[in-house]
N, C-alpha and C. Protein backbone atom coordinates (compact mmCIF):
# COMPACT_ATOMS: atom_id res chain seq x y z
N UNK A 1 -104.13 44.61 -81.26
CA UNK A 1 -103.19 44.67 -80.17
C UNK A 1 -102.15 45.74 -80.42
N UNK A 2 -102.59 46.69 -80.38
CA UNK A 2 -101.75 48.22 -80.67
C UNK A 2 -101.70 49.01 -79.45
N UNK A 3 -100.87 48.90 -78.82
CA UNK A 3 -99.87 49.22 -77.65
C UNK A 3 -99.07 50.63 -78.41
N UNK A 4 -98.98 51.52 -77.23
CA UNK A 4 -98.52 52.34 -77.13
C UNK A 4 -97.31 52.41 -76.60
N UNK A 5 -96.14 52.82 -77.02
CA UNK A 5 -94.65 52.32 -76.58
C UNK A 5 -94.22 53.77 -75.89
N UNK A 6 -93.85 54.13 -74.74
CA UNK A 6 -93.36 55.67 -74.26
C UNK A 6 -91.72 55.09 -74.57
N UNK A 7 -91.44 55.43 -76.22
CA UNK A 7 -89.74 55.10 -76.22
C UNK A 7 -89.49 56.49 -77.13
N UNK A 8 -88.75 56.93 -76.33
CA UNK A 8 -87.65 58.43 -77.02
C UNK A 8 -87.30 57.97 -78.00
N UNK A 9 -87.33 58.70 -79.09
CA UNK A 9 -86.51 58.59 -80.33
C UNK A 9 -85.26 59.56 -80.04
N UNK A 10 -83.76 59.06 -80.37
CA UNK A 10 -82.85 59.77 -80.46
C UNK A 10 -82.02 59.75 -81.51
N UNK A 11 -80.89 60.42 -81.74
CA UNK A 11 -80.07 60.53 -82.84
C UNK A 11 -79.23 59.60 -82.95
N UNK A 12 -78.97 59.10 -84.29
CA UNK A 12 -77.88 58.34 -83.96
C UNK A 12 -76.34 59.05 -83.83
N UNK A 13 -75.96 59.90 -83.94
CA UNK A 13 -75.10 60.82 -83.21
C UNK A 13 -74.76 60.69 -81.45
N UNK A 14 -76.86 60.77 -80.84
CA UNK A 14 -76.90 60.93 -79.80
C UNK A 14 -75.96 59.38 -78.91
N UNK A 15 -76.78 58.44 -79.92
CA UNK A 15 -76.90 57.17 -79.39
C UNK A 15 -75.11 56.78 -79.17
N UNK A 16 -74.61 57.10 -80.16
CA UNK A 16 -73.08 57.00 -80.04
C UNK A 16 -72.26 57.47 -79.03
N UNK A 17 -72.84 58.42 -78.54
CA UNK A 17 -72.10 59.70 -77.28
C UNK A 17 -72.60 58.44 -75.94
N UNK A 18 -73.97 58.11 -76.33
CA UNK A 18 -74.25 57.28 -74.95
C UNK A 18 -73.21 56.02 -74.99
N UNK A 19 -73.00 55.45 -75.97
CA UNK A 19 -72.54 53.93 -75.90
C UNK A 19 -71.29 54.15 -75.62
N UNK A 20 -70.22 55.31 -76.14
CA UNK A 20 -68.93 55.51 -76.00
C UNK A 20 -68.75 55.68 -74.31
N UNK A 21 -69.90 56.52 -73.88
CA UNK A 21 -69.85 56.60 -72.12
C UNK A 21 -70.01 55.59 -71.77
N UNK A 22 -70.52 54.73 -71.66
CA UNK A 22 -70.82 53.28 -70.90
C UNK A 22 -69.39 52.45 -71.99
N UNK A 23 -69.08 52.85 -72.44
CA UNK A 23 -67.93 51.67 -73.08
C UNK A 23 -66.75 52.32 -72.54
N UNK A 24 -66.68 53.59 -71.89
CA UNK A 24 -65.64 54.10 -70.97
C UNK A 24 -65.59 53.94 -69.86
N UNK A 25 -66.80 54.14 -69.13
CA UNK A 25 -67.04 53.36 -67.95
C UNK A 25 -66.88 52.03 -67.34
N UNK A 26 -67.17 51.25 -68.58
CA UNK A 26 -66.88 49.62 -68.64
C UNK A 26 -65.42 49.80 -68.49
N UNK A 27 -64.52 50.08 -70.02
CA UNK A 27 -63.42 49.83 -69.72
C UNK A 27 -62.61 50.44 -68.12
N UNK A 28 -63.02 51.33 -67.37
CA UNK A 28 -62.14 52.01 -66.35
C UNK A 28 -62.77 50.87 -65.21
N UNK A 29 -63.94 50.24 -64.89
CA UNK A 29 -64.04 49.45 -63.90
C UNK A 29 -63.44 48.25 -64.19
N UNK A 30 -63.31 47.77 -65.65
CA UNK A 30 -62.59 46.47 -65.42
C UNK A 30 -61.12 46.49 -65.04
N UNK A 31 -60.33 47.79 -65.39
CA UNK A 31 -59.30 47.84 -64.90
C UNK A 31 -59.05 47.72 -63.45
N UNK A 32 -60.14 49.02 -62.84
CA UNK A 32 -59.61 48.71 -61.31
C UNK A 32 -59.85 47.41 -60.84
N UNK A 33 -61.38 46.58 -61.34
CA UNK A 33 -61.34 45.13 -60.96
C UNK A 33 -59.79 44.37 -61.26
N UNK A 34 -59.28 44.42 -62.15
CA UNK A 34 -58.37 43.30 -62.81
C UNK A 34 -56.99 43.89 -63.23
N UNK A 35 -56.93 44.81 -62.01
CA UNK A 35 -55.57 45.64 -61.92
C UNK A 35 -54.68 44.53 -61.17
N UNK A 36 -53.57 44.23 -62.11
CA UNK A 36 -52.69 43.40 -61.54
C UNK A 36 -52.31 43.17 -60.05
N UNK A 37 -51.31 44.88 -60.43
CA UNK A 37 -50.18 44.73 -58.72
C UNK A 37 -51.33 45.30 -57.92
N UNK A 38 -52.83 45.21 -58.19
CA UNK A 38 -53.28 45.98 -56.56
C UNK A 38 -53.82 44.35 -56.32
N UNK A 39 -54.07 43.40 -57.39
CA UNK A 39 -54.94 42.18 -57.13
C UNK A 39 -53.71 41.28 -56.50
N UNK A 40 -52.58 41.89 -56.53
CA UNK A 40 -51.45 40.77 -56.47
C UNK A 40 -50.55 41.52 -54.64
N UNK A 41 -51.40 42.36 -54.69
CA UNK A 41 -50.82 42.56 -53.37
C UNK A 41 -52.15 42.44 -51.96
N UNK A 42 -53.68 42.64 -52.38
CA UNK A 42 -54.13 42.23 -51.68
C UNK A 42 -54.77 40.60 -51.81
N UNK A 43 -53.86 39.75 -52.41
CA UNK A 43 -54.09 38.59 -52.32
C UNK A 43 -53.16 37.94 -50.98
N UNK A 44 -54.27 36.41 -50.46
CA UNK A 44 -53.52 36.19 -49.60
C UNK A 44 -51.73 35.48 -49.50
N UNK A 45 -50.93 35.34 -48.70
CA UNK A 45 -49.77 34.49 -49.03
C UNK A 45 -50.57 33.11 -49.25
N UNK A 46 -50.65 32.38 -49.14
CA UNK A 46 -50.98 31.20 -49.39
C UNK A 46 -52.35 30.98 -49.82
N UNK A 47 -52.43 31.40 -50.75
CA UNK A 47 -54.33 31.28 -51.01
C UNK A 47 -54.65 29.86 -51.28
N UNK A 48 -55.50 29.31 -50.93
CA UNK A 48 -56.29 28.20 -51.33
C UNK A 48 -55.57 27.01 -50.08
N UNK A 49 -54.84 27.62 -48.97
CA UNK A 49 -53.98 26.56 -48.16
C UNK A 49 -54.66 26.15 -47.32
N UNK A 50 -54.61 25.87 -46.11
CA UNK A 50 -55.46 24.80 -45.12
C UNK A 50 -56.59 25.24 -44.58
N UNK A 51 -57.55 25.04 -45.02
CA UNK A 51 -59.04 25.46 -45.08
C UNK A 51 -59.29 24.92 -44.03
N UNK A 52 -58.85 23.70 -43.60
CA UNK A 52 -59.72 23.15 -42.17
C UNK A 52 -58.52 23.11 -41.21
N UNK A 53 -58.94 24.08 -40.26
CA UNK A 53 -57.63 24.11 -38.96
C UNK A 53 -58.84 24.11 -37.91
N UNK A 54 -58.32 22.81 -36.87
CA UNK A 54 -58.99 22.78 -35.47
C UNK A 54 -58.19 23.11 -34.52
């Protein structure tokens, strides 16, 4: 059962440049997700208040 794998070998130099990009990327989207004053101004006034109005 000898399978042929199409996997790039890269550097570990290379591999570092990739992970630092995606670990920069990560960190800049969680900010804009879980940016305080923009989460605290498009929140509603009364969040979670009377859900059932007839």
């Amino acid at each position: 059962m000898n399978k042929d794998n199409n996997i790039e070998k890269i550097s570990r130099n290379d591999a570092l440049k990739k992970m630092g990009k995606y670990a920069a990327l990560t960190a800049f989207g969680t900010f804009l997700v879980l940016n305080p004053l923009k989460a605290q101004a498009t929140s509603p006034p009364d969040p979670g208040g009377d859900i059932f109005t007839d």
